[in-house]
N, C-alpha and C. Protein backbone atom coordinates (compact mmCIF):
# COMPACT_ATOMS: atom_id res chain seq x y z
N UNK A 1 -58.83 -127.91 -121.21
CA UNK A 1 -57.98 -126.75 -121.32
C UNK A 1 -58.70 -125.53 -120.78
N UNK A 2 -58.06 -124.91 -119.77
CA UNK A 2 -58.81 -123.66 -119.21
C UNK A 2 -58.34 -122.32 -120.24
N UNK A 3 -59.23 -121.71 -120.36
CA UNK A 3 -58.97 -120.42 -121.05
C UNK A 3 -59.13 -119.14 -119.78
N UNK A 4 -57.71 -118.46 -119.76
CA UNK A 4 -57.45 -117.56 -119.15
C UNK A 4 -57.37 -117.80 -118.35
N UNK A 5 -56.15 -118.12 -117.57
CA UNK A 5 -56.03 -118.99 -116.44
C UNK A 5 -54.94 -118.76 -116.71
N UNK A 6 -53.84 -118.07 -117.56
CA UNK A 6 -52.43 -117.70 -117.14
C UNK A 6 -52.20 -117.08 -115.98
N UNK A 7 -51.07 -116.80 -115.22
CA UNK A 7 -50.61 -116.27 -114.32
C UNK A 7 -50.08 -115.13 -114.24
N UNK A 8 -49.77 -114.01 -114.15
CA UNK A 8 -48.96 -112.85 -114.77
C UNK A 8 -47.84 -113.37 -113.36
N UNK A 9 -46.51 -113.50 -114.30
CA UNK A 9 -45.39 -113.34 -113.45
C UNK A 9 -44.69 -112.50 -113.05
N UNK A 10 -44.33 -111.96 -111.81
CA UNK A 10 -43.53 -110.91 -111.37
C UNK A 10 -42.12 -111.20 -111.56
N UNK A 11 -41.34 -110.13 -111.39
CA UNK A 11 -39.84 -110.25 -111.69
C UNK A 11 -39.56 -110.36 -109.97
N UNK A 12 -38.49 -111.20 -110.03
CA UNK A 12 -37.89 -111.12 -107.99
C UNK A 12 -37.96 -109.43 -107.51
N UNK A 13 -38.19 -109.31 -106.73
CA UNK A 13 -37.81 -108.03 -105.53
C UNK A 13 -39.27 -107.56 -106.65
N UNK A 14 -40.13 -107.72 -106.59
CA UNK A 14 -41.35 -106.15 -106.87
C UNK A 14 -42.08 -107.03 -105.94
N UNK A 15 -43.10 -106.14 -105.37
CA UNK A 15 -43.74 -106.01 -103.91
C UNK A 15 -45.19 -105.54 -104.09
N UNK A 16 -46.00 -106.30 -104.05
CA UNK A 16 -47.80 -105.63 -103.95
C UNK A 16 -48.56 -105.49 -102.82
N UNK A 17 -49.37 -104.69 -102.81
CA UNK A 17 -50.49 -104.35 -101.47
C UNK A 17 -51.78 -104.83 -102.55
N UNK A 18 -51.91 -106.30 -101.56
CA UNK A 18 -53.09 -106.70 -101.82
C UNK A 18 -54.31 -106.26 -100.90
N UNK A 19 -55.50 -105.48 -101.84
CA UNK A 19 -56.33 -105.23 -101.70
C UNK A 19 -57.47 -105.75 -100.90
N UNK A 20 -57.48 -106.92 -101.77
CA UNK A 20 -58.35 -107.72 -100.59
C UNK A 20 -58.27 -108.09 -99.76
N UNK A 21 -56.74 -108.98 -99.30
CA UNK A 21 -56.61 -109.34 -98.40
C UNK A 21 -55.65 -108.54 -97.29
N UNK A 22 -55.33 -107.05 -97.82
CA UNK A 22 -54.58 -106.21 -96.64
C UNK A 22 -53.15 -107.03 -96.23
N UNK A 23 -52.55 -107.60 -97.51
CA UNK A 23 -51.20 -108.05 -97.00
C UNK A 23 -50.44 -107.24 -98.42
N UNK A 24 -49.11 -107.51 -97.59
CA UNK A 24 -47.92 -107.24 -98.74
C UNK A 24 -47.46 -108.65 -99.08
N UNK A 25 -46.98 -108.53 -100.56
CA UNK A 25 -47.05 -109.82 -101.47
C UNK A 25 -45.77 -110.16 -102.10
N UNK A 26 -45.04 -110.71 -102.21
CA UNK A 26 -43.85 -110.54 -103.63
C UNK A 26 -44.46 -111.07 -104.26
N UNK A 27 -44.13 -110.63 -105.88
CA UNK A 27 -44.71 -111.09 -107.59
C UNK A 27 -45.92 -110.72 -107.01
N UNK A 28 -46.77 -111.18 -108.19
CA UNK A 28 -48.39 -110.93 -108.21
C UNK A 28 -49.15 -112.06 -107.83
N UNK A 29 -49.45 -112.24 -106.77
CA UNK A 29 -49.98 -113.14 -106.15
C UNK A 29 -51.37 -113.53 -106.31
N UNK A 30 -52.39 -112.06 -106.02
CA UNK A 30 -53.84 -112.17 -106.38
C UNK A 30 -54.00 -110.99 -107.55
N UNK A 31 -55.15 -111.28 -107.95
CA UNK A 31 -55.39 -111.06 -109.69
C UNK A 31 -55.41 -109.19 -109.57
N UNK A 32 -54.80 -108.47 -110.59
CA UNK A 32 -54.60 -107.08 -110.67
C UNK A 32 -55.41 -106.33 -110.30
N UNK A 33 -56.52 -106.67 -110.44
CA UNK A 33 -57.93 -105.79 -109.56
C UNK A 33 -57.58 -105.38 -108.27
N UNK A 34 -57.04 -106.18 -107.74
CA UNK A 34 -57.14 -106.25 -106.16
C UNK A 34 -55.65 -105.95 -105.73
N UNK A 35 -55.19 -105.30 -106.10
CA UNK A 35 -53.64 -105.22 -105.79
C UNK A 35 -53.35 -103.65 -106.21
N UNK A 36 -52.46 -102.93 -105.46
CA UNK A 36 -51.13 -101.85 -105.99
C UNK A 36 -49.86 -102.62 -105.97
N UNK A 37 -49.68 -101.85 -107.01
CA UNK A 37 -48.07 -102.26 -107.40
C UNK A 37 -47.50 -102.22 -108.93
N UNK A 38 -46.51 -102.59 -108.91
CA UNK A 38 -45.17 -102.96 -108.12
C UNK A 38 -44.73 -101.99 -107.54
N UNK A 39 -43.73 -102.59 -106.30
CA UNK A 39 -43.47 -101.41 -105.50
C UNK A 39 -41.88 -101.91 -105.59
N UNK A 40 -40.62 -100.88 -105.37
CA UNK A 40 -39.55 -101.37 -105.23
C UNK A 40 -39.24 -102.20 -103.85
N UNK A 41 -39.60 -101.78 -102.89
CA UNK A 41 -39.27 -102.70 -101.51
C UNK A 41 -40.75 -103.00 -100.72
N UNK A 42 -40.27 -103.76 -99.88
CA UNK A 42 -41.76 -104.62 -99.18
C UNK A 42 -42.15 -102.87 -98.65
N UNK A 43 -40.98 -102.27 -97.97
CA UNK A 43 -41.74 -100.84 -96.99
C UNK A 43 -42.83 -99.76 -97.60
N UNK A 44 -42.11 -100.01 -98.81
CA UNK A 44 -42.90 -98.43 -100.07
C UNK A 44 -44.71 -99.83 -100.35
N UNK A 45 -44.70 -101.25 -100.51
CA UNK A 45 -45.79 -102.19 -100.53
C UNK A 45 -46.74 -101.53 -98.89
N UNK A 46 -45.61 -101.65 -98.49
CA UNK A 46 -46.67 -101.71 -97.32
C UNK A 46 -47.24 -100.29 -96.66
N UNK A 47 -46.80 -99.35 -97.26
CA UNK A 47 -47.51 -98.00 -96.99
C UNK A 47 -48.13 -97.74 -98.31
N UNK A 48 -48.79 -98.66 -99.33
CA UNK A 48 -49.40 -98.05 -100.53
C UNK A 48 -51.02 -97.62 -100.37
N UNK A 49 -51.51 -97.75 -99.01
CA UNK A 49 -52.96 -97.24 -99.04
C UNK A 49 -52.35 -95.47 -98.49
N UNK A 50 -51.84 -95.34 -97.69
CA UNK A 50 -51.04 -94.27 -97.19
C UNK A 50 -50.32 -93.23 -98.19
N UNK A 51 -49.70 -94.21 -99.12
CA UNK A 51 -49.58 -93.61 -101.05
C UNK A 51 -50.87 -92.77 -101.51
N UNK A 52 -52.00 -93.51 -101.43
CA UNK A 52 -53.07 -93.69 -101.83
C UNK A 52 -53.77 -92.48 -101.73
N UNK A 53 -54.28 -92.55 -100.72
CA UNK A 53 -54.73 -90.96 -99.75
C UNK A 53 -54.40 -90.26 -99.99
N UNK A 54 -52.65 -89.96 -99.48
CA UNK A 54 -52.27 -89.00 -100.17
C UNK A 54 -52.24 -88.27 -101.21
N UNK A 55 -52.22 -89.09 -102.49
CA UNK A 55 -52.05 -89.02 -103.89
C UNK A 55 -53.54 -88.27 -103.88
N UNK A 56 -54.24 -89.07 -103.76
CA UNK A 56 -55.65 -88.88 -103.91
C UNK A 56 -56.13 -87.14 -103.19
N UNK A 57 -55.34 -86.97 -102.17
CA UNK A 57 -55.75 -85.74 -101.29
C UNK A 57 -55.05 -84.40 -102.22
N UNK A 58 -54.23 -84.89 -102.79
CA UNK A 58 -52.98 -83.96 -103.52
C UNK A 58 -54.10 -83.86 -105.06
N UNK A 59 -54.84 -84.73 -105.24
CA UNK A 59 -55.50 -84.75 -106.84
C UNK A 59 -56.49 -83.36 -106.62
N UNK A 60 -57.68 -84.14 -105.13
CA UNK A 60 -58.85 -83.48 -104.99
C UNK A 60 -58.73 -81.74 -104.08
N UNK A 61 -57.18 -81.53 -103.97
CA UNK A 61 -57.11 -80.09 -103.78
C UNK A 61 -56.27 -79.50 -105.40
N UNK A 62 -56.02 -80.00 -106.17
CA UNK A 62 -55.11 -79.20 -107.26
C UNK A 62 -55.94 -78.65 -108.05
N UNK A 63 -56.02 -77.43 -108.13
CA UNK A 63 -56.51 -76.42 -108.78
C UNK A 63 -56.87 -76.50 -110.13
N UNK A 64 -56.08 -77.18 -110.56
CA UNK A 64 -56.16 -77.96 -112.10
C UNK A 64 -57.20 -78.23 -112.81
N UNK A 65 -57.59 -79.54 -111.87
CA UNK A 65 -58.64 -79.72 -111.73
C UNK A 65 -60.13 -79.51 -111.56
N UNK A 66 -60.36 -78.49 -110.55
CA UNK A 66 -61.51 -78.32 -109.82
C UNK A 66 -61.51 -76.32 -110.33
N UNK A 67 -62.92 -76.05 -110.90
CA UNK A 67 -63.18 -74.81 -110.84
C UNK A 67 -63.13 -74.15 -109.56
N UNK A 68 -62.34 -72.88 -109.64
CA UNK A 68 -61.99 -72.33 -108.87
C UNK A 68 -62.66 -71.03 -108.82
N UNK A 69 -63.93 -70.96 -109.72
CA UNK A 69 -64.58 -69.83 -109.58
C UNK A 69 -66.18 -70.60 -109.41
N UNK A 70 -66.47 -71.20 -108.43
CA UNK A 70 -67.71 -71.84 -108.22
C UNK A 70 -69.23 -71.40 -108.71
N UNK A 71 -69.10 -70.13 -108.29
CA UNK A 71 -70.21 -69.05 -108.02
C UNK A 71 -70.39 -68.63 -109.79
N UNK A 72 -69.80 -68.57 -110.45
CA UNK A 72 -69.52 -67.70 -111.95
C UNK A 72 -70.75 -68.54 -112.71
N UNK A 73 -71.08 -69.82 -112.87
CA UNK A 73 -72.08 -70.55 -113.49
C UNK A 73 -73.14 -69.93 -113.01
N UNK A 74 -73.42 -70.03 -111.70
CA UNK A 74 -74.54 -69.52 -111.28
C UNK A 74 -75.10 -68.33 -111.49
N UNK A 75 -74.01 -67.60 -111.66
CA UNK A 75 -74.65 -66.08 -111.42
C UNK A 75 -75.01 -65.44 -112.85
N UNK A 76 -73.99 -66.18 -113.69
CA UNK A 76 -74.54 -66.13 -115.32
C UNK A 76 -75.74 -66.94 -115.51
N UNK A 77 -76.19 -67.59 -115.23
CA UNK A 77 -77.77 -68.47 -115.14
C UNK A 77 -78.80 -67.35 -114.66
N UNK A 78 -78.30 -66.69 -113.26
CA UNK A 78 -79.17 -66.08 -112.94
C UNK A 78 -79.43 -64.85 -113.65
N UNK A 79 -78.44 -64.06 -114.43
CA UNK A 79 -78.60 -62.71 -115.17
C UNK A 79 -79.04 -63.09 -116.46
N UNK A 80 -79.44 -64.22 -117.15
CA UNK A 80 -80.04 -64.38 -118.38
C UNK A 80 -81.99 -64.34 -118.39
């Protein structure tokens, strides 16, 4: 008896960008590590590194995030 060795099943029509192997997939083909998804159609699968970037480019400019007064640490370090 193998332990962990189930399969995760996809529902029909969801769509993955497998990672490793740089294909689009229906259901879950290779193991979740290596995959985005689910996607509603193969087209939105097959632009998910393009998702990716983007998303990612939209994170590492949002203000939110990232101090926007760079210099302010420093210059209080330096006047103590």
């Amino acid at each position: 008896m193998a332990l962990f060795k189930r399969r995760t099943v996809g529902k029909p029509g969801e769509w993955y960008y497998c990672l490793k192997h740089g294909t689009v997939e229906e259901g879950p083909e290779c193991r979740a590590a290596d995959r985005f998804g689910p996607y509603a159609t193969r087209e939105e699968a097959a632009h998910a590194m393009e998702t990716a970037r983007e998303r990612n480019l939209e994170w590492e400019t949002d203000p939110k995030w990232h101090d926007t007064d760079a210099g302010k640490g420093k210059a209080g370090a330096e006047g103590d």
